[in-house]
C-alpha atoms as a PDB file:
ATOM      1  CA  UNK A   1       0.000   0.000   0.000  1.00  0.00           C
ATOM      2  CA  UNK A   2       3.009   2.412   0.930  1.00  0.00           C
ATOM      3  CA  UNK A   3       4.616   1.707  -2.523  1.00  0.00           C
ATOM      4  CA  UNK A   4       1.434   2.434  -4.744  1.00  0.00           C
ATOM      5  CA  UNK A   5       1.174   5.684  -2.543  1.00  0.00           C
ATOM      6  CA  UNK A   6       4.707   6.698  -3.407  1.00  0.00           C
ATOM      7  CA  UNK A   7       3.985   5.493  -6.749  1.00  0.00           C
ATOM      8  CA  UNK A   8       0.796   8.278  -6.979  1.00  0.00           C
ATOM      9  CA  UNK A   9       3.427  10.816  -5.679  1.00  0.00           C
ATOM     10  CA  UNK A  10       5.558  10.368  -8.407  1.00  0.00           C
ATOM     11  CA  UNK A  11       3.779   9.981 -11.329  1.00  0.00           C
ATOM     12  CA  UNK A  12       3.928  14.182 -11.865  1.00  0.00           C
ATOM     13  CA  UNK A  13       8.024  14.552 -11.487  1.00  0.00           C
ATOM     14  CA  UNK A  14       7.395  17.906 -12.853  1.00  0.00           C
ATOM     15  CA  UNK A  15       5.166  20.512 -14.184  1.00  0.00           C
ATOM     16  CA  UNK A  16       4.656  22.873 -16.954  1.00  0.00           C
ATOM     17  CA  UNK A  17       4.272  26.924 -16.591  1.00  0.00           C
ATOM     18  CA  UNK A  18       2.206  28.867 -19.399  1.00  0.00           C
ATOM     19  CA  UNK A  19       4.036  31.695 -18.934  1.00  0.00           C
ATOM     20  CA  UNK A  20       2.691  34.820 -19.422  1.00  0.00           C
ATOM     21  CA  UNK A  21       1.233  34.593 -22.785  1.00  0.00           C
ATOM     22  CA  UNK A  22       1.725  31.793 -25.419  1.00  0.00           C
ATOM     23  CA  UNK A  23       1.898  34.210 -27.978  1.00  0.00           C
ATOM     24  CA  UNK A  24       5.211  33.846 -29.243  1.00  0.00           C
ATOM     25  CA  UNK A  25       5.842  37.367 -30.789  1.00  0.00           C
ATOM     26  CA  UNK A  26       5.536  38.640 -27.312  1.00  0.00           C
ATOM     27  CA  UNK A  27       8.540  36.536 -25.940  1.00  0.00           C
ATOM     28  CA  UNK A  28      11.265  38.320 -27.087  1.00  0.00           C
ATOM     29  CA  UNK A  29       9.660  41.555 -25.871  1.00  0.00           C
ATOM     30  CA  UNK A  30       9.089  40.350 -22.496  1.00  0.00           C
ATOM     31  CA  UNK A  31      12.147  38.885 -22.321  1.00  0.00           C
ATOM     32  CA  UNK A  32      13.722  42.359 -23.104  1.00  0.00           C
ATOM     33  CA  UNK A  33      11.167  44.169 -20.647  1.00  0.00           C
ATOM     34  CA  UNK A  34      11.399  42.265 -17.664  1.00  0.00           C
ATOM     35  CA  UNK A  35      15.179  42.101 -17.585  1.00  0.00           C
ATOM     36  CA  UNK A  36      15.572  45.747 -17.820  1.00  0.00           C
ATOM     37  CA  UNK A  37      12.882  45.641 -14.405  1.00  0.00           C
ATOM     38  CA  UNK A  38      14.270  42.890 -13.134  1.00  0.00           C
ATOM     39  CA  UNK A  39      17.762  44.984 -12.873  1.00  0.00           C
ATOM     40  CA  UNK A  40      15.887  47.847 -11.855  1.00  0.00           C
ATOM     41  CA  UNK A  41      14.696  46.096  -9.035  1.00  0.00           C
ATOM     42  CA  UNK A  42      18.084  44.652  -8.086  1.00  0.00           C
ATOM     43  CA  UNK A  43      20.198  48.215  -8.909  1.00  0.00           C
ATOM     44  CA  UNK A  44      17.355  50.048  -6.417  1.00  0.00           C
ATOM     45  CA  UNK A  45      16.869  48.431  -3.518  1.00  0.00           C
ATOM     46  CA  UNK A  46      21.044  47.399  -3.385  1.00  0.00           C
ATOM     47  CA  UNK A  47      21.002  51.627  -3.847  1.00  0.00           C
ATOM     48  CA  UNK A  48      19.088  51.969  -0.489  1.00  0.00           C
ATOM     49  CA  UNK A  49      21.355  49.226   0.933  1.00  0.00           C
ATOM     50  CA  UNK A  50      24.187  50.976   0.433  1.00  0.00           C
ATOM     51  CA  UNK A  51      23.121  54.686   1.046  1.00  0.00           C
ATOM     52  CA  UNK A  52      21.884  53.439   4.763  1.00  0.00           C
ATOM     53  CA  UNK A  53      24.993  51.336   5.423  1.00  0.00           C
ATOM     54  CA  UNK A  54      27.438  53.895   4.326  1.00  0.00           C
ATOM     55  CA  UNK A  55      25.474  56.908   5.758  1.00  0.00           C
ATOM     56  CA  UNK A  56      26.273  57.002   9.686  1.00  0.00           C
ATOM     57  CA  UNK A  57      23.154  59.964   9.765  1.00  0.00           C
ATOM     58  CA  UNK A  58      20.616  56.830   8.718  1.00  0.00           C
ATOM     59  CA  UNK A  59      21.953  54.764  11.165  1.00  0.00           C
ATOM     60  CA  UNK A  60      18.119  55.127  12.726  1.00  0.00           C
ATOM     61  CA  UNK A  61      15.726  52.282  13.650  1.00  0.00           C
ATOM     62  CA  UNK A  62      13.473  52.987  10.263  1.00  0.00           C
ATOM     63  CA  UNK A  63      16.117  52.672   7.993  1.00  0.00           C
ATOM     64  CA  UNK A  64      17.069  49.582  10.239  1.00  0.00           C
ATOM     65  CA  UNK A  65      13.698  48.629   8.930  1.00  0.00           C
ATOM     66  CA  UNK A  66      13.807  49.636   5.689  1.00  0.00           C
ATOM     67  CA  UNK A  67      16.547  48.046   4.557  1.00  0.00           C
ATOM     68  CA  UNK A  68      15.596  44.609   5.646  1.00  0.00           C
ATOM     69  CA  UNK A  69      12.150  45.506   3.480  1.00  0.00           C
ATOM     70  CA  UNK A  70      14.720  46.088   0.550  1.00  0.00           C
ATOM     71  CA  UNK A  71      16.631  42.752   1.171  1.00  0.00           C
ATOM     72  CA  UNK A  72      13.203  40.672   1.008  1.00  0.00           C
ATOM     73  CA  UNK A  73      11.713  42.939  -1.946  1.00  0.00           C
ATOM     74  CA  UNK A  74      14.642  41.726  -3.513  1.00  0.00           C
ATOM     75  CA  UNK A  75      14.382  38.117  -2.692  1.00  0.00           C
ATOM     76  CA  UNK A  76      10.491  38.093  -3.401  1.00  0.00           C
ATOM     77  CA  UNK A  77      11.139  39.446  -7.131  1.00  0.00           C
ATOM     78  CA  UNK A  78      14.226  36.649  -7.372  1.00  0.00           C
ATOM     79  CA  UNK A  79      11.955  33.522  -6.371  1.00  0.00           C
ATOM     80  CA  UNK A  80      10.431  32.969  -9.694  1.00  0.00           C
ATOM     81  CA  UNK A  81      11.416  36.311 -12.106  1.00  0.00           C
ATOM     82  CA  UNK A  82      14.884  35.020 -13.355  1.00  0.00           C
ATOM     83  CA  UNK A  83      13.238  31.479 -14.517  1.00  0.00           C
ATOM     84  CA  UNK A  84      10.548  32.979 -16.003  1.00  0.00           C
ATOM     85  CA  UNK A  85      12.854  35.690 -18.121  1.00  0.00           C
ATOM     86  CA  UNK A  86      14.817  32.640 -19.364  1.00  0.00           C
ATOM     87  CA  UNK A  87      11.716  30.585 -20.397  1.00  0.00           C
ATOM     88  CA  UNK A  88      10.425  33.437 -22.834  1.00  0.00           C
ATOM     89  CA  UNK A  89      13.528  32.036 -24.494  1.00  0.00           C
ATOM     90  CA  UNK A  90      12.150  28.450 -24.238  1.00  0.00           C
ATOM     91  CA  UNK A  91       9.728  26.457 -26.141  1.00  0.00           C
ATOM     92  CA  UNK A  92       8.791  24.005 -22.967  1.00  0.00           C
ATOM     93  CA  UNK A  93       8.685  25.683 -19.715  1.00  0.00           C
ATOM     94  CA  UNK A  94       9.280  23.478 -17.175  1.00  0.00           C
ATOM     95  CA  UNK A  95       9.884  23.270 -13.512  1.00  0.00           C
ATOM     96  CA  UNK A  96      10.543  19.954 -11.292  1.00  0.00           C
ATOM     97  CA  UNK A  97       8.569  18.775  -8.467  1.00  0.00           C
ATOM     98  CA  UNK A  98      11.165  20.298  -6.070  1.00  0.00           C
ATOM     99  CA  UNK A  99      11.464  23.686  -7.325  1.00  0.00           C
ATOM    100  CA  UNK A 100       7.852  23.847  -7.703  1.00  0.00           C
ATOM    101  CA  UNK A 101       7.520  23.320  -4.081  1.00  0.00           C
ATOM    102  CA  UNK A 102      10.460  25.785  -3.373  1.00  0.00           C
ATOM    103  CA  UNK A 103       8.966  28.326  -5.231  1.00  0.00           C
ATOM    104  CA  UNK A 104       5.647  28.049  -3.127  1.00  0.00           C
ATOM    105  CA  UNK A 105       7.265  28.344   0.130  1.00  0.00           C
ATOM    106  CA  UNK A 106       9.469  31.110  -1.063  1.00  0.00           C
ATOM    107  CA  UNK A 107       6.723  33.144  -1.866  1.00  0.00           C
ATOM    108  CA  UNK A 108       5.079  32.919   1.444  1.00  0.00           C
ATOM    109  CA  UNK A 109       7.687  32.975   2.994  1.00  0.00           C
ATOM    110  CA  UNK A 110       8.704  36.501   2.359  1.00  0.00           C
ATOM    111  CA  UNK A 111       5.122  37.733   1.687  1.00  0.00           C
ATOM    112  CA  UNK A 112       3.993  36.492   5.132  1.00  0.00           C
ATOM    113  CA  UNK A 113       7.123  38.272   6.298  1.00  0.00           C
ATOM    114  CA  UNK A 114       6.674  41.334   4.626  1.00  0.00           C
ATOM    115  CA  UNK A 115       3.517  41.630   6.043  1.00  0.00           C
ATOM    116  CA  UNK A 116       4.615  41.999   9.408  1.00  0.00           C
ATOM    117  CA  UNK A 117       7.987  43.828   8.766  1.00  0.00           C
ATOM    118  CA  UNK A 118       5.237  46.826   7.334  1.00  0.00           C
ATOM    119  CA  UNK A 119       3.441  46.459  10.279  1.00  0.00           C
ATOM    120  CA  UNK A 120       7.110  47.044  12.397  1.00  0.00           C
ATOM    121  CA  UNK A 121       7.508  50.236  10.222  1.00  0.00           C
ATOM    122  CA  UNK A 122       3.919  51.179  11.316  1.00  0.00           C
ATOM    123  CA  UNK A 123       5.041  50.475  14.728  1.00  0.00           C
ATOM    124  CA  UNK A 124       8.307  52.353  14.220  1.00  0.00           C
ATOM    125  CA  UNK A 125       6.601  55.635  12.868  1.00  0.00           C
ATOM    126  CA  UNK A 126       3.782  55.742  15.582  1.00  0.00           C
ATOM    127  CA  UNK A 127       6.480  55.758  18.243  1.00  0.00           C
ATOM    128  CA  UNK A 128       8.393  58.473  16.486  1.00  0.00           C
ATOM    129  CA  UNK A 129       5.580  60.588  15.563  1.00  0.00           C
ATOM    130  CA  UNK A 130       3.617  60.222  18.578  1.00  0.00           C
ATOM    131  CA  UNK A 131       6.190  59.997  21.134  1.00  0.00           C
ATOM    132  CA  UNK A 132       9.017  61.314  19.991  1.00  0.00           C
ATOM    133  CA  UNK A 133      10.882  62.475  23.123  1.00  0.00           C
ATOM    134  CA  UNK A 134      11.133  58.408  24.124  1.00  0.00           C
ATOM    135  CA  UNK A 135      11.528  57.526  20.116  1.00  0.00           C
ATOM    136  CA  UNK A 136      15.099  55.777  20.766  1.00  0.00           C
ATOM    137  CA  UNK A 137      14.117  54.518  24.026  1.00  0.00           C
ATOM    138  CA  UNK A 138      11.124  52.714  23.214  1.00  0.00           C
ATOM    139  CA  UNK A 139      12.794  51.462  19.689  1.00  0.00           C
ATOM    140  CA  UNK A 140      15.802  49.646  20.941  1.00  0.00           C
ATOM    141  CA  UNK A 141      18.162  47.980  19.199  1.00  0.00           C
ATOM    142  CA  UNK A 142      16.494  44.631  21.266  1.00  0.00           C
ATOM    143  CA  UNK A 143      12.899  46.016  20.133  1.00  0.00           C
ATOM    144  CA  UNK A 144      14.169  45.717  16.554  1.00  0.00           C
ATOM    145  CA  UNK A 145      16.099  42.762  16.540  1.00  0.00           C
ATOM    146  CA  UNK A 146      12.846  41.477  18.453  1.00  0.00           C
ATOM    147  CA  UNK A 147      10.354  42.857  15.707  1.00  0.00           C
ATOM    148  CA  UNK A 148      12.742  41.941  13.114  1.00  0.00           C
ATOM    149  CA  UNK A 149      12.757  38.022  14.329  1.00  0.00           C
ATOM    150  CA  UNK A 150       8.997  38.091  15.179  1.00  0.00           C
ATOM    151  CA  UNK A 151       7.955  39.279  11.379  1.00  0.00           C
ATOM    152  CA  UNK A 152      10.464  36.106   9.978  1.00  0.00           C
ATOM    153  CA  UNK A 153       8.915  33.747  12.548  1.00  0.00           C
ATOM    154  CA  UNK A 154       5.676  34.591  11.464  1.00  0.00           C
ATOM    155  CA  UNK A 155       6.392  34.016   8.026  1.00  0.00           C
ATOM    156  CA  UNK A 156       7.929  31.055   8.303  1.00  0.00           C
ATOM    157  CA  UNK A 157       5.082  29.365  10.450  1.00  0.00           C
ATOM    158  CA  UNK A 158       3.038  30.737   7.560  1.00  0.00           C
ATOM    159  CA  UNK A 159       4.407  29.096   4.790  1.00  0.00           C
ATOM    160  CA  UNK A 160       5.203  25.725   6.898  1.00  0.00           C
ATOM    161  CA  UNK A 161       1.630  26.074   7.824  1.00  0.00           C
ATOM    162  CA  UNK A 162       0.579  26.334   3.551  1.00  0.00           C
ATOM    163  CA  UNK A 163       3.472  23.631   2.318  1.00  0.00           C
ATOM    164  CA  UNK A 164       2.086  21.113   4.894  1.00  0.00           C
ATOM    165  CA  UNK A 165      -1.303  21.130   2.817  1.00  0.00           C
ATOM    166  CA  UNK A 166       0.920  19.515  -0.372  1.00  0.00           C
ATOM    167  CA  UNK A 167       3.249  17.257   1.499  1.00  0.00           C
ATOM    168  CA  UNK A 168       0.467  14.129   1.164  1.00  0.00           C
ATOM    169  CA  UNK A 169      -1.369  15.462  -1.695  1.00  0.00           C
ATOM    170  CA  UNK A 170      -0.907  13.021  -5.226  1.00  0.00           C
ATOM    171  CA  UNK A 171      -0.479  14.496  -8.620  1.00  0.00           C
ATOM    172  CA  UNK A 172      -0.895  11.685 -11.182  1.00  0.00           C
ATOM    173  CA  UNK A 173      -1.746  14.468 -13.798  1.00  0.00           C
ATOM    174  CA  UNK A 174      -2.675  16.565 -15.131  1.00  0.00           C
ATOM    175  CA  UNK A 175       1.022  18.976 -14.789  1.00  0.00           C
ATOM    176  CA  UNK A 176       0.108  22.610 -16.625  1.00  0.00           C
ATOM    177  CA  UNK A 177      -0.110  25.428 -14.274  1.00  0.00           C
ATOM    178  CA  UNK A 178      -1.510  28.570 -15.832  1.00  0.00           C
ATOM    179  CA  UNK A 179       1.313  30.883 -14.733  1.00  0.00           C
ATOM    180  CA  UNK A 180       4.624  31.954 -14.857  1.00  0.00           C
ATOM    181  CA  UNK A 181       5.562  30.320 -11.740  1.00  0.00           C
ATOM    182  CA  UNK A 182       4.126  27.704  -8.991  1.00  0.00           C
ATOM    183  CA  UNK A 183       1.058  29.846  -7.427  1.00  0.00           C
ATOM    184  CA  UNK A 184      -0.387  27.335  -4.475  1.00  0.00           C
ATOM    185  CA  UNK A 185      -4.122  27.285  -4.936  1.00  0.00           C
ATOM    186  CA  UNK A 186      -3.505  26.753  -8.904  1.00  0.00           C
ATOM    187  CA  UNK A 187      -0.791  23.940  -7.827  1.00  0.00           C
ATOM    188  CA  UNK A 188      -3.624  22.309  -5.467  1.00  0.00           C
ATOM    189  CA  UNK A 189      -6.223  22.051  -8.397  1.00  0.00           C
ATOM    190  CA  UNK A 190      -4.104  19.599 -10.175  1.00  0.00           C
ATOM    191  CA  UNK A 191      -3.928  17.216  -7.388  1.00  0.00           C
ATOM    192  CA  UNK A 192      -5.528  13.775  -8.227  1.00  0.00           C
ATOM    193  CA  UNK A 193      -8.519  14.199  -5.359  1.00  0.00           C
ATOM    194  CA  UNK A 194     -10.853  16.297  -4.042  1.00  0.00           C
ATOM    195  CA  UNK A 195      -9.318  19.455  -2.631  1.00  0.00           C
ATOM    196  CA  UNK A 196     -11.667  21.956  -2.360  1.00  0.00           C
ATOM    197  CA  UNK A 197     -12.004  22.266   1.344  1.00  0.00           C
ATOM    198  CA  UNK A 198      -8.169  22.140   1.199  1.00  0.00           C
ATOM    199  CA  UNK A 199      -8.372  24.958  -1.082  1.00  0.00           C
ATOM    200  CA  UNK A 200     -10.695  26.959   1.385  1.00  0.00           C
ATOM    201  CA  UNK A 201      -7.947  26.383   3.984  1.00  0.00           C
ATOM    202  CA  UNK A 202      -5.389  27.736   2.060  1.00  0.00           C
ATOM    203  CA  UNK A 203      -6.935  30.871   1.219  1.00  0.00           C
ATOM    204  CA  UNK A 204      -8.633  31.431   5.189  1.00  0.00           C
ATOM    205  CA  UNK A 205      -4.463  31.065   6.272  1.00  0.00           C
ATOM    206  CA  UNK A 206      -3.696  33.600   3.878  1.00  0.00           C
ATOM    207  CA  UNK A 207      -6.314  35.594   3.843  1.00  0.00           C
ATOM    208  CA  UNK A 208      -6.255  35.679   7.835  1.00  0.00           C
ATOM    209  CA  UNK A 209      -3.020  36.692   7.686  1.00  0.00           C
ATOM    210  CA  UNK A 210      -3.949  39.140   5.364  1.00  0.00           C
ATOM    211  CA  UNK A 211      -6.464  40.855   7.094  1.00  0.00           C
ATOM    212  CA  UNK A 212      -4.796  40.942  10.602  1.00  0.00           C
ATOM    213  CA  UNK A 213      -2.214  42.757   9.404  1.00  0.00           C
ATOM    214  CA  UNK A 214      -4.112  44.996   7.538  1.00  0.00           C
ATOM    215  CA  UNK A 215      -6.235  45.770  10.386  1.00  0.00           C
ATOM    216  CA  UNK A 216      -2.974  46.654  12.571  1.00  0.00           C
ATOM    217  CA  UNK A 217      -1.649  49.020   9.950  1.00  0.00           C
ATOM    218  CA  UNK A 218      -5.190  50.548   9.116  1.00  0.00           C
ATOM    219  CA  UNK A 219      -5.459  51.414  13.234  1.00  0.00           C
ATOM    220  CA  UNK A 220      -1.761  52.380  13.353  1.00  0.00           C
ATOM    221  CA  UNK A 221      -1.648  55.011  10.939  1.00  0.00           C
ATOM    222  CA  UNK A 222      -5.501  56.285  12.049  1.00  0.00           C
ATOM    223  CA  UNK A 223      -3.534  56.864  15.053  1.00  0.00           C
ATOM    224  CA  UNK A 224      -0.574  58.647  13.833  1.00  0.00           C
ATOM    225  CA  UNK A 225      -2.677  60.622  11.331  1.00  0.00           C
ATOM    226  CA  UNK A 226      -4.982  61.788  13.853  1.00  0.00           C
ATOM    227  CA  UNK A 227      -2.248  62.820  15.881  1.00  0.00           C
ATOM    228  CA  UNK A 228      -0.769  64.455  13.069  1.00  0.00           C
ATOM    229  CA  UNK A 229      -2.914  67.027  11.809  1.00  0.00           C
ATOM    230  CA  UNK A 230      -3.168  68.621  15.691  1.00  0.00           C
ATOM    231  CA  UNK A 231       0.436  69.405  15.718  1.00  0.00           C
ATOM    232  CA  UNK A 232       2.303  72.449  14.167  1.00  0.00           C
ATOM    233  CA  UNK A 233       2.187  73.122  10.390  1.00  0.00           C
ATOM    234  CA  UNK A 234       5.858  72.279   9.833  1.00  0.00           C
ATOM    235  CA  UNK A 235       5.992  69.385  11.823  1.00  0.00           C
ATOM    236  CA  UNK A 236       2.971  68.213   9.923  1.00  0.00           C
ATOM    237  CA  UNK A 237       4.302  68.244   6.928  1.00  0.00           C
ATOM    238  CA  UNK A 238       7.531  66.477   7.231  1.00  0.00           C
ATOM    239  CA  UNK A 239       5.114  63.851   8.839  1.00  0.00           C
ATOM    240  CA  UNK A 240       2.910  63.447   6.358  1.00  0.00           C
ATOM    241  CA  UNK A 241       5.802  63.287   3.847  1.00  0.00           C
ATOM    242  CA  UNK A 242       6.969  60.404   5.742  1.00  0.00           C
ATOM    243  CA  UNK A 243       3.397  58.928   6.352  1.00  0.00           C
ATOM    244  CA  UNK A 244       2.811  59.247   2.398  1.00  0.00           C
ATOM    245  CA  UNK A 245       5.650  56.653   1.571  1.00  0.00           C
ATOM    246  CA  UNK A 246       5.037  54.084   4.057  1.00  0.00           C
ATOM    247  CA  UNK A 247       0.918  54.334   3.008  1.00  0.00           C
ATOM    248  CA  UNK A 248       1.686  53.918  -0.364  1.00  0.00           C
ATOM    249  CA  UNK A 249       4.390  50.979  -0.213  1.00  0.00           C
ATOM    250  CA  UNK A 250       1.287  49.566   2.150  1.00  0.00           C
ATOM    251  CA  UNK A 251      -1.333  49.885  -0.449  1.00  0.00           C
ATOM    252  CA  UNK A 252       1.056  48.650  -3.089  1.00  0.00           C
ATOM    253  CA  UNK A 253       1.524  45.273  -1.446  1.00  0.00           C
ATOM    254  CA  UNK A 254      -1.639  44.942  -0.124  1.00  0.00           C
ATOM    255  CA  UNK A 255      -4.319  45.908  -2.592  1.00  0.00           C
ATOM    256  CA  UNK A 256      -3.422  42.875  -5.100  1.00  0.00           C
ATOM    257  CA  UNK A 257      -3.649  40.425  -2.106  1.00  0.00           C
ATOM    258  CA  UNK A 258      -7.037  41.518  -1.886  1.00  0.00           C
ATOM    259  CA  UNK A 259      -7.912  40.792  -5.421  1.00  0.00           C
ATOM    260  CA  UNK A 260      -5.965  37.658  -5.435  1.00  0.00           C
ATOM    261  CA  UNK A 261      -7.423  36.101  -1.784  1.00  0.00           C
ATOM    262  CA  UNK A 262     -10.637  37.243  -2.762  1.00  0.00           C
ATOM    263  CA  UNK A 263     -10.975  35.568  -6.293  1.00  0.00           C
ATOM    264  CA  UNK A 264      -7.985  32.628  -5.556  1.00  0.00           C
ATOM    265  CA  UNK A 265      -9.433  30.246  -8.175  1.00  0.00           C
ATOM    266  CA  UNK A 266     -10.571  32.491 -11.085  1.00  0.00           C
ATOM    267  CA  UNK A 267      -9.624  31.970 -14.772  1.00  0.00           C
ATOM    268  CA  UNK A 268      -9.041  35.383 -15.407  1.00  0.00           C
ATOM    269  CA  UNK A 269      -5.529  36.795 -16.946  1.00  0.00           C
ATOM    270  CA  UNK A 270      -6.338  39.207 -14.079  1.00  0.00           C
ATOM    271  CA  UNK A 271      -5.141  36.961 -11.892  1.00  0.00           C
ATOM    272  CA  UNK A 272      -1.193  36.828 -14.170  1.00  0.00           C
ATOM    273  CA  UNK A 273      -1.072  40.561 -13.927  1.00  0.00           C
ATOM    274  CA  UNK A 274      -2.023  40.791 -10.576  1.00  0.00           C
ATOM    275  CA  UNK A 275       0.565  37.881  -9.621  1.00  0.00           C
ATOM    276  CA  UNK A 276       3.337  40.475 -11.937  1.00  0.00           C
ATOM    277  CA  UNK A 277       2.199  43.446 -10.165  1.00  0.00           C
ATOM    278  CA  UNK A 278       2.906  41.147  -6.120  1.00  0.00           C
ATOM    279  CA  UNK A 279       6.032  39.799  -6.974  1.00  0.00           C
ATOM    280  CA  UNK A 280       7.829  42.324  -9.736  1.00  0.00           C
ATOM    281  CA  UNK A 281       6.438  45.790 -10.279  1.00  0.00           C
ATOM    282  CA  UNK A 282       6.096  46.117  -5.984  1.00  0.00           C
ATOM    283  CA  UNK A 283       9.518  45.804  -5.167  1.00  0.00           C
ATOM    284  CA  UNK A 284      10.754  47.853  -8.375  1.00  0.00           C
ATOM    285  CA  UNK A 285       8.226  50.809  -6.650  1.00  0.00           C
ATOM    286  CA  UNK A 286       9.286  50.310  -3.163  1.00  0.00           C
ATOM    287  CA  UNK A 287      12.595  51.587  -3.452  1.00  0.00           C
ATOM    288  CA  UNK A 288      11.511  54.438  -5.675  1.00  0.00           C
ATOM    289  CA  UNK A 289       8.996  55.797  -3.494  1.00  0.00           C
ATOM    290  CA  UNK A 290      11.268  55.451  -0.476  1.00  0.00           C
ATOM    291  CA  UNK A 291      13.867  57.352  -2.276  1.00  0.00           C
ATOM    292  CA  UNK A 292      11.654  60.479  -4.172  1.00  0.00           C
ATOM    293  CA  UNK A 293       9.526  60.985  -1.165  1.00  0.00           C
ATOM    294  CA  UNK A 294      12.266  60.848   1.225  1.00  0.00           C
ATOM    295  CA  UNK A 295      14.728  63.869   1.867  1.00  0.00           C
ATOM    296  CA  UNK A 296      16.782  61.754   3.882  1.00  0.00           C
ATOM    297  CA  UNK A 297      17.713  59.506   1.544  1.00  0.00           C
ATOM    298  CA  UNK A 298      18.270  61.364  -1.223  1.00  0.00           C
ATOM    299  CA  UNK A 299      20.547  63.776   0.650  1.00  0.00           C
ATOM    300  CA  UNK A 300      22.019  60.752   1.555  1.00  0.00           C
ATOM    301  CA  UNK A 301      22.387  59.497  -2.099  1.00  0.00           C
ATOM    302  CA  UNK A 302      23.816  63.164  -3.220  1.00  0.00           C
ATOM    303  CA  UNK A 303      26.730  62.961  -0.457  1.00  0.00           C
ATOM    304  CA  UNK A 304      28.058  59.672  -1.508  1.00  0.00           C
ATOM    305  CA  UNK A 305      27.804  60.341  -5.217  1.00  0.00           C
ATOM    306  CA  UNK A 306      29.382  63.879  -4.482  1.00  0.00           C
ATOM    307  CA  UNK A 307      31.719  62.068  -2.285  1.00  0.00           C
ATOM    308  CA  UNK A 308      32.605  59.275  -4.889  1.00  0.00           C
ATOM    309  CA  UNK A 309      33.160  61.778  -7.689  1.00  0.00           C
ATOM    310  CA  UNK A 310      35.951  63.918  -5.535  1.00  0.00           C
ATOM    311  CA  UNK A 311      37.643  60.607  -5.194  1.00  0.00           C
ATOM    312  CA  UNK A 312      37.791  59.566  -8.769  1.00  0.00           C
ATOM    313  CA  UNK A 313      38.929  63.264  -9.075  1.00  0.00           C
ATOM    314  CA  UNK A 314      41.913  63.183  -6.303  1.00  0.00           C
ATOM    315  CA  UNK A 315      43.086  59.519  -8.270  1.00  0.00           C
END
């Protein structure tokens, strides 16, 4: 009985990814597109890396912050956008069992993560803003280390919790997954039973997850707004410039998991340019918002550029 069920396990050794589009004038295009994104992504948030590391005045528990968001941005749009540039160049898109599964717990992995590292920057700015006299007190390097671990943890219960729904399920075929890389509730559908109710838990642990930390951030920055607009006018605004960023990365991230969580098992291309928008297009954004809405930073970025351009000079 064991053998036939290992048997069932590995009938599907691996599985095949639509892509985008199986047009194939578009290929070459999208190969050509995404690359130059994909290196936008990389080149951005390594920028922010470096500006923070190598600028002593944003040695500051945000940046602390917001260079871990840039190091899992970076990750998330790694997971699955490198194989799927080089399969616009292939006929047969492919993926083994293994990487299939790698893929999935990648990706919630670092979204479940990213969730609650957002909700540590909403944490961050509500001490800062609202009690600012205390601001390195209360945001120790202990707190961060503390909120740092606590948003991986979570993640990574997150996704253990998600992979252990595959572990016994058997794929005996059909192997085509409608996407350009292994999305879970599409990757459950091919399973040779009935997984519906499996599918159901899937999206309440996401979704849950989802809407938790949604919740948190929506109360967080009604606090800090409302504490906002009763302060002085300058204050205010260097606030609200702050508050803008951090809102918009927020909405960014979480208004396709909306769409996605709330439609999981739709046929809908929708669903492809959603997935794009999550795992590419967010963490090309995040470092540009971060860096045009931010004074910091780009003061920052002007002193080591200036900086790096009298040295060439002096050699």
């Amino acid at each position: 009985m064991e053998n036939m069920e290992r048997a069932n396990h590995s009938v599907v050794s691996e599985f095949i990814l639509l892509g985008l589009s199986k047009s194939q004038n578009l290929q070459i295009p999208f190969f050509l597109g995404f690359s130059v994104v994909y290196a936008g992504i990389v080149l951005g948030n390594l920028l922010i890396l470096v500006t923070v590391i190598f600028d002593s005045h944003l040695h500051t528990p945000m940046y602390f912050l917001l260079i871990n968001l840039s190091c899992i941005d970076m990750i998330l749009a790694s997971f699955a956008t490198p194989k799927m540039i080089v399969d616009f160049l292939r006929k047969q898109k492919t993926i083994s069992w293994w990487g299939c599964y790698s893929q999935m717990f990648f990706m919630h992995l670092l979204g479940g993560s990213e969730m609650m590292l957002l909700v540590a920057m909403a944490i961050d700015r509500y001490v800062a803003i609202c009690k600012p006299l205390h601001y390195l007190t209360i945001m120790s390097p202990r707190v961060l280390v503390w909120l740092l671990l606590s948003s991986y943890t979570v993640g990574f219960v997150h996704s253990s919790s998600q992979m252990a729904f595959m572990l016994n399920l058997p794929f005996c075929g059909p192997n085509v997954v409608d996407s350009f890389f292994c999305d879970l509730p599409l990757v459950i559908k091919l399973a040779c039973k009935d997984t519906y109710l499996l599918q159901l838990l899937v999206v309440a642990d996401s979704g849950l997850l989802s809407l938790v930390c949604f919740l948190l951030l929506l109360v967080s920055y009604g606090i800090i707004i409302y504490s906002v607009r009763h302060r002085a006018a300058g204050g205010s605004a260097k606030a609200f410039s702050t508050l803008s960023a951090h809102i918009t990365v927020v909405t960014l991230f979480f208004a396709p998991c909306v769409f996605i969580y709330v439609w999981p098992f739709s046929r809908y291309s929708v669903d492809k340019i959603l997935s794009v928008f999550y795992t590419i297009f967010t963490p090309l954004l995040n470092p540009i918002i971060y860096t045009l809405r931010n004074q910091e930073v780009k003061a920052a970025i002007k002193k080591i550029r200036t900086r790096h351009i009298n040295a060439k000079h002096t050699l």
